[in-house]
Protein backbone atom coordinates (compact mmCIF):
# COMPACT_ATOMS: atom_id res chain seq x y z
CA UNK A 1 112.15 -1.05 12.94
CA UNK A 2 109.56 -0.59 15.36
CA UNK A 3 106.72 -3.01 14.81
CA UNK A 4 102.86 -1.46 14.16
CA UNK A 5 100.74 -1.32 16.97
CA UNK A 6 97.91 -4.02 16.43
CA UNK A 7 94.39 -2.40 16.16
CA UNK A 8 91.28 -3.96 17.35
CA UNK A 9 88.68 -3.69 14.87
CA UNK A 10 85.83 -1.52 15.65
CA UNK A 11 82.82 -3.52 16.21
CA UNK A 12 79.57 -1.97 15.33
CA UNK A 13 76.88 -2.77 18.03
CA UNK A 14 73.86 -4.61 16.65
CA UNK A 15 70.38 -3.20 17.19
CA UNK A 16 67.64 -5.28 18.03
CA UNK A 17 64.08 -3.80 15.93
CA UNK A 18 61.46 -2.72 17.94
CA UNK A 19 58.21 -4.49 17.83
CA UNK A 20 55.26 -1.84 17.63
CA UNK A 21 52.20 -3.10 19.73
CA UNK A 22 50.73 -2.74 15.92
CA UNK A 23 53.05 -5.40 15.15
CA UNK A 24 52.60 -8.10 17.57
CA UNK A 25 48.46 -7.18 17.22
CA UNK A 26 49.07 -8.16 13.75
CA UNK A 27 51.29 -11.03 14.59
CA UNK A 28 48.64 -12.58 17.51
CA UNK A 29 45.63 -12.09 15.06
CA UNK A 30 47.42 -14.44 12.59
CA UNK A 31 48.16 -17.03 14.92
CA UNK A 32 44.95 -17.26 15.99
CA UNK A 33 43.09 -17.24 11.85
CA UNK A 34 45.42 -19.90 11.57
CA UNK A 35 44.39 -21.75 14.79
CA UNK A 36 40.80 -21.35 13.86
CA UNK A 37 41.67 -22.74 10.58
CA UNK A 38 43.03 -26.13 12.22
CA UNK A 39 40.27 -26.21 14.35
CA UNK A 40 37.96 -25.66 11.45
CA UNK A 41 39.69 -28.37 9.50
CA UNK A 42 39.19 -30.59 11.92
CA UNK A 43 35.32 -30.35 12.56
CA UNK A 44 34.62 -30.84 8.87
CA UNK A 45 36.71 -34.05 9.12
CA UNK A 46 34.73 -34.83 12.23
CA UNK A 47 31.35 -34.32 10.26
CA UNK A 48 32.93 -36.04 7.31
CA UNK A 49 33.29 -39.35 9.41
CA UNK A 50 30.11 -39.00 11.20
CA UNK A 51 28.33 -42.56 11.62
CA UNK A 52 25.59 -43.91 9.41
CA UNK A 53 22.92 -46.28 10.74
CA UNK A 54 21.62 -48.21 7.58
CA UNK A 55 17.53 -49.27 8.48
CA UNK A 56 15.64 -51.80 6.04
CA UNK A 57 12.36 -51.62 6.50
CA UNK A 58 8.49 -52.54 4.60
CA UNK A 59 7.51 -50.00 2.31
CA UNK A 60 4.03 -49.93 4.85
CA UNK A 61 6.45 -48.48 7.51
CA UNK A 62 7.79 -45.64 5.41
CA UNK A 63 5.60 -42.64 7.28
CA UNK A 64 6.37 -43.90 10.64
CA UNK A 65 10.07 -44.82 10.15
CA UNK A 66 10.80 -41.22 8.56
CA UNK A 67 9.25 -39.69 11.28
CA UNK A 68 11.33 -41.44 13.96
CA UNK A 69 14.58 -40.89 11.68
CA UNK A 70 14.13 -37.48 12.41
CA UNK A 71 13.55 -37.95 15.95
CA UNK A 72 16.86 -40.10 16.31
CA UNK A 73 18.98 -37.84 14.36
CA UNK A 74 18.32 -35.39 16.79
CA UNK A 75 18.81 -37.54 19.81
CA UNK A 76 22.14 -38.67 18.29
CA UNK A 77 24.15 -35.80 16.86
CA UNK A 78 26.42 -36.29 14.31
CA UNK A 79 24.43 -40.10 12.97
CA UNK A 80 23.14 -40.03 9.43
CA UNK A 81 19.72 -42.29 9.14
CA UNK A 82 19.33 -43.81 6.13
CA UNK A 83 16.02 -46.08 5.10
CA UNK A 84 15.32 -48.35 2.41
CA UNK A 85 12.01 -49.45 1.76
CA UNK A 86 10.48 -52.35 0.03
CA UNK A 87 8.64 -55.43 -0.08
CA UNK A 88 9.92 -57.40 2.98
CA UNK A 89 10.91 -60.68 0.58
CA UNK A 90 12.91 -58.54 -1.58
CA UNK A 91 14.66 -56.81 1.33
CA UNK A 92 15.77 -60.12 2.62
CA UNK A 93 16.91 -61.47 -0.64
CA UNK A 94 18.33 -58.49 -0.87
CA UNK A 95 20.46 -59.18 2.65
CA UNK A 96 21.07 -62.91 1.85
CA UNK A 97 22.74 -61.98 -1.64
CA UNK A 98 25.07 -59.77 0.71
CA UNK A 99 23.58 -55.91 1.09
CA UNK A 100 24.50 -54.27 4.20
CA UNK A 101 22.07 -53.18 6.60
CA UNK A 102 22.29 -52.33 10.30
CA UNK A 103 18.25 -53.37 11.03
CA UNK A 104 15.90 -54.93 9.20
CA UNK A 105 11.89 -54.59 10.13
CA UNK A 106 9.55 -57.07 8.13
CA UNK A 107 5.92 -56.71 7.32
CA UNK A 108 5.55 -60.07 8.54
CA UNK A 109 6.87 -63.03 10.87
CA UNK A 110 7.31 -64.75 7.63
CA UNK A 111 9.76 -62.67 6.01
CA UNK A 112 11.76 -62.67 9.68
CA UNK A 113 11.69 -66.24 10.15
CA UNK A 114 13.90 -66.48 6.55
CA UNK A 115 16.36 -63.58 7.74
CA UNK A 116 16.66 -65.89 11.19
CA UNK A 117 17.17 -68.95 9.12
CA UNK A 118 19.93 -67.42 7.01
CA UNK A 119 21.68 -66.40 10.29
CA UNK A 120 21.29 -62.83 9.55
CA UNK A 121 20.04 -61.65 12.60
CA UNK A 122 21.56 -60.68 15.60
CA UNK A 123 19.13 -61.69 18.70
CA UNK A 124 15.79 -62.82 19.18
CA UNK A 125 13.36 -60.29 16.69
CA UNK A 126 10.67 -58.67 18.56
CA UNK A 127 6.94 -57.68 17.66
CA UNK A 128 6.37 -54.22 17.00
CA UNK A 129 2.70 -53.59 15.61
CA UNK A 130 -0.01 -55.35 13.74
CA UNK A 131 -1.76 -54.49 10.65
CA UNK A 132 -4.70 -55.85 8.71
CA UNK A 133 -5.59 -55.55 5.10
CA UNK A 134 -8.82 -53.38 3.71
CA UNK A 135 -9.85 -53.15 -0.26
CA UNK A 136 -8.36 -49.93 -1.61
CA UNK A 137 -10.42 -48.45 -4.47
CA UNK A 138 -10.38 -44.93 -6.66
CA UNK A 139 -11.95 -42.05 -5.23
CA UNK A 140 -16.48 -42.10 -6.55
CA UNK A 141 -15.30 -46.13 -6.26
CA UNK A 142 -16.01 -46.69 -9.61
CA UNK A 143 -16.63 -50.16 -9.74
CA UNK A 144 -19.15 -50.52 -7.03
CA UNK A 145 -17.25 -52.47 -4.74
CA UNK A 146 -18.67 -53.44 -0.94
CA UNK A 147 -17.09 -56.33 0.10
CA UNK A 148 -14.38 -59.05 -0.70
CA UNK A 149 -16.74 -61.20 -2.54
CA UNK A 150 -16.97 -58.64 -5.16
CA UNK A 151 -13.43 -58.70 -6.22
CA UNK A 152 -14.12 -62.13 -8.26
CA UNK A 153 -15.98 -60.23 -10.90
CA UNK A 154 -14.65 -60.98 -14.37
CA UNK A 155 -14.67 -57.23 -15.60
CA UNK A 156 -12.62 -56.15 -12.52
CA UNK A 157 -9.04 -54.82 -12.77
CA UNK A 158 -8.09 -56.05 -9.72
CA UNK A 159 -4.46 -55.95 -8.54
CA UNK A 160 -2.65 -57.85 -5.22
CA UNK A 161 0.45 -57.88 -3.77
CA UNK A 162 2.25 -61.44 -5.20
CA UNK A 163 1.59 -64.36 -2.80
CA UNK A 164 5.67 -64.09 -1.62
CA UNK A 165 5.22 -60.26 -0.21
CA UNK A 166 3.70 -60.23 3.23
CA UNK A 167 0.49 -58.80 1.85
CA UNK A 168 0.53 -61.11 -0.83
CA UNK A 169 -0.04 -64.06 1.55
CA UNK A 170 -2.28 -62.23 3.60
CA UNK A 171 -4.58 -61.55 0.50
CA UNK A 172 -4.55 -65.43 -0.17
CA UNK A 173 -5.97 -66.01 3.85
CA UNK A 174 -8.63 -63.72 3.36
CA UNK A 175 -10.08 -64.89 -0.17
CA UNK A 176 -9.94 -67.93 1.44
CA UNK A 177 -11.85 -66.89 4.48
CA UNK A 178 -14.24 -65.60 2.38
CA UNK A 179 -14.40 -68.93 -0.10
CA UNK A 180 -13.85 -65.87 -3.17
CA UNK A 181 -11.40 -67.05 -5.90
CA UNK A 182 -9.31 -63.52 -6.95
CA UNK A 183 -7.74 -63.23 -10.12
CA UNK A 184 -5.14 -59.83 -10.22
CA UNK A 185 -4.33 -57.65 -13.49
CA UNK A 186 -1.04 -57.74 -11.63
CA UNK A 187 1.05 -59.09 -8.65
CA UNK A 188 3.15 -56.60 -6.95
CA UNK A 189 6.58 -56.70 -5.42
CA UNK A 190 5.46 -54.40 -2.64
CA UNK A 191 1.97 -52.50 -1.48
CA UNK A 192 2.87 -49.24 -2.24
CA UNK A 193 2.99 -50.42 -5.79
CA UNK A 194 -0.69 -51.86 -5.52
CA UNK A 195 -1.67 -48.52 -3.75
CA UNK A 196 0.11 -46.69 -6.41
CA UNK A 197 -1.81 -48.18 -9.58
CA UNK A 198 -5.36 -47.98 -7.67
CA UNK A 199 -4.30 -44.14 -6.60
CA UNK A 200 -3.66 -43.68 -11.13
CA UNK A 201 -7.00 -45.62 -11.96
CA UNK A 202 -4.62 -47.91 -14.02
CA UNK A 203 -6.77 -50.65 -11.02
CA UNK A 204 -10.43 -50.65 -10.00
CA UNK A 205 -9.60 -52.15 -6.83
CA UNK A 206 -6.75 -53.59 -4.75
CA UNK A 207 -6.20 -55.23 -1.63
CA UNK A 208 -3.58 -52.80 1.00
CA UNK A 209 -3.09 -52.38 4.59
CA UNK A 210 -5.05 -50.27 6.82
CA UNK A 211 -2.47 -47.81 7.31
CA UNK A 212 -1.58 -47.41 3.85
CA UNK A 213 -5.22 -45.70 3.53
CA UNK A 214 -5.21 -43.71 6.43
CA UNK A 215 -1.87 -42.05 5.31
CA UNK A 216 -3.58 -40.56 2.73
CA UNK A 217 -6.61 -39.10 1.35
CA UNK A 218 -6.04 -40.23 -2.44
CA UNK A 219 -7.77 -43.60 -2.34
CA UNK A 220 -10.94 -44.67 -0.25
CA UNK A 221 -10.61 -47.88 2.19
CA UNK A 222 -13.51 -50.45 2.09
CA UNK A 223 -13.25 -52.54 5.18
CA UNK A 224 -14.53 -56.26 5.02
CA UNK A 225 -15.05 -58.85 7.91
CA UNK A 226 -12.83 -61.72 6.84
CA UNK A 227 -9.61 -59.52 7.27
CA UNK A 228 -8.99 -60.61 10.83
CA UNK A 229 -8.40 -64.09 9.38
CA UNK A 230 -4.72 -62.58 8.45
CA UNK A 231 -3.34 -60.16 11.12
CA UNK A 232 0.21 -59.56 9.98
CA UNK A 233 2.72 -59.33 12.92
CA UNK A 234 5.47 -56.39 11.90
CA UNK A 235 9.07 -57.10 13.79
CA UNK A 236 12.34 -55.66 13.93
CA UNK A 237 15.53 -57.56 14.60
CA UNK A 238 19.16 -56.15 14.46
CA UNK A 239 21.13 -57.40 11.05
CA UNK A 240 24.29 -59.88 12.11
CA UNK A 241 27.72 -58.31 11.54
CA UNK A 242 26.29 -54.60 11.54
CA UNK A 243 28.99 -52.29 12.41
CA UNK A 244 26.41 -50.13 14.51
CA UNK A 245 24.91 -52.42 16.35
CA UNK A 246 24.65 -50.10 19.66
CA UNK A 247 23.02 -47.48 17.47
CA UNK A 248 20.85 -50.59 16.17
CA UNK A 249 19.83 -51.28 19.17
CA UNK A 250 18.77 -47.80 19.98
CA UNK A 251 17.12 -47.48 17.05
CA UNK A 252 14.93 -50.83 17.63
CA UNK A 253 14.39 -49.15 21.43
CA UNK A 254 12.96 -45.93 19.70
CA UNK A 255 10.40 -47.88 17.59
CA UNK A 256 9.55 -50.10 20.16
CA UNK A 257 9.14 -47.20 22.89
CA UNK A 258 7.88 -43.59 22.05
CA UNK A 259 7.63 -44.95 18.21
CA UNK A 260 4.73 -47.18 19.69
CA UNK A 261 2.65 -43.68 20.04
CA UNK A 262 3.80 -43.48 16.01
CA UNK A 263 2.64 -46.29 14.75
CA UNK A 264 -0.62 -45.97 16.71
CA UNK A 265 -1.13 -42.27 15.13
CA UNK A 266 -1.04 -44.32 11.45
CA UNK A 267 -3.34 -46.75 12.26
CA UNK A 268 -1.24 -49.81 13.37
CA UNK A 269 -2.20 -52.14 15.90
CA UNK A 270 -1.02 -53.02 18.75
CA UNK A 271 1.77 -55.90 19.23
CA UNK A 272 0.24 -59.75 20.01
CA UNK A 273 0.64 -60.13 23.88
């Protein structure tokens, strides 16, 4: 018997699909939504990590230091500024009991010296301004008052920074200047506190810094002679172990150079020489 011829099997060509420019319009404009998205992604991450610069500061600085912050800010993209103010004593207690802070700037070489003593600082400080103290009263003033020596009076609500704030002490040096003996309602932790409760009429009179008047047009400043007997020197150091101590240090440059024309526009004085 004759044997079957083999057969090959038919093989039916495969067709490749054709791609429609449509198509590959459709196919590139996907790539490239999902591209952007990456990209996207990743500049909210970037914005998400930006750096923050942590600034301590006297509550008397709190005009000029917000102005700079936004100056900074815009000189260093992508750098969040955040202040805290408060009574200089409190803000270094504050650091010595462990808060984190990148710069610290006191109302007085006082509160400075204690950061330096704890070790907290990073570098010599340096002087930035001056200030002096003036009596603060209500708007009419009320009580009368024309000088220091009236502050003694026994029907007076009188209140004063307390003698560990910077203008605490500097109230003590005047009165005794003066040879007045003052007697406060209250002692404050800070003098935006004391220019708070003269501002409400809850005081007839306090003692706050120069500046602290001229930011504002809610109390009236009565100056008196015997305030040169306590300048207070403000300064501004770096905080040991910050984590952004360049940006520190550009901050500190900032007060101490165009922030000089700053401080001068709210009434500070000018560093000792």
């Amino acid at each position: 018997m004759t044997p079957r011829p083999r057969t090959t099997p038919r093989t039916t060509p495969r067709t490749t699909p054709r791609t429609t420019p449509l198509a590959t319009l459709l196919a590139t404009l996907l790539t490239l939504g999902l591209l952007a998205g990456v990209l996207t992604g990743c500049g909210t991450s970037e914005e998400a990590d930006g750096q923050t610069l942590t600034v301590f500061a006297a509550s008397s600085l709190t005009g000029v230091f917000e102005d700079l912050e936004e100056q900074f800010e815009a000189e260093h993209p992508g750098v969040d500024v955040r202040l805290s103010f408060g009574g200089s004593a409190d803000l270094v207690a504050q650091l010595r009991e462990g808060a984190r802070a990148d710069v610290f700037a006191s109302a007085d070489a006082e509160s400075m010296d204690d950061l330096v003593a704890a070790g907290l600082t990073a570098g010599d400080p340096r002087e930035i301004a001056t200030n002096t103290l003036v009596i603060a009263v209500p708007p009419g003033n009320p009580a009368g008052i024309e000088d220091l020596t009236d502050l003694d009076a026994d029907d007076l609500a009188l209140v004063l920074c307390a003698p560990e704030v910077p203008c605490g002490r500097a109230a003590a040096r005047v009165a005794a200047a003066a040879d007045v003996d003052l007697s406060p309602l209250s002692e404050e932790q800070s003098v935006s506190d004391v220019l708070a409760k003269v501002r409400t009429g809850e005081a007839d009179a306090g003692l706050v810094y120069v500046t602290d008047v001229a930011a504002g047009d809610s109390v009236r400043g009565i100056a008196f002679d015997e305030s040169d007997a306590a300048v207070n020197h403000y300064e501004i150091a770096i905080v040991a172990g910050s984590e952004q101590a360049d940006l520190a240090a550009d901050w500190a440059d900032l007060v101490l150079g165009a922030g000089r024309r700053t401080l001068t526009d709210a009434g500070f004085g000018a560093p000792a020489e």
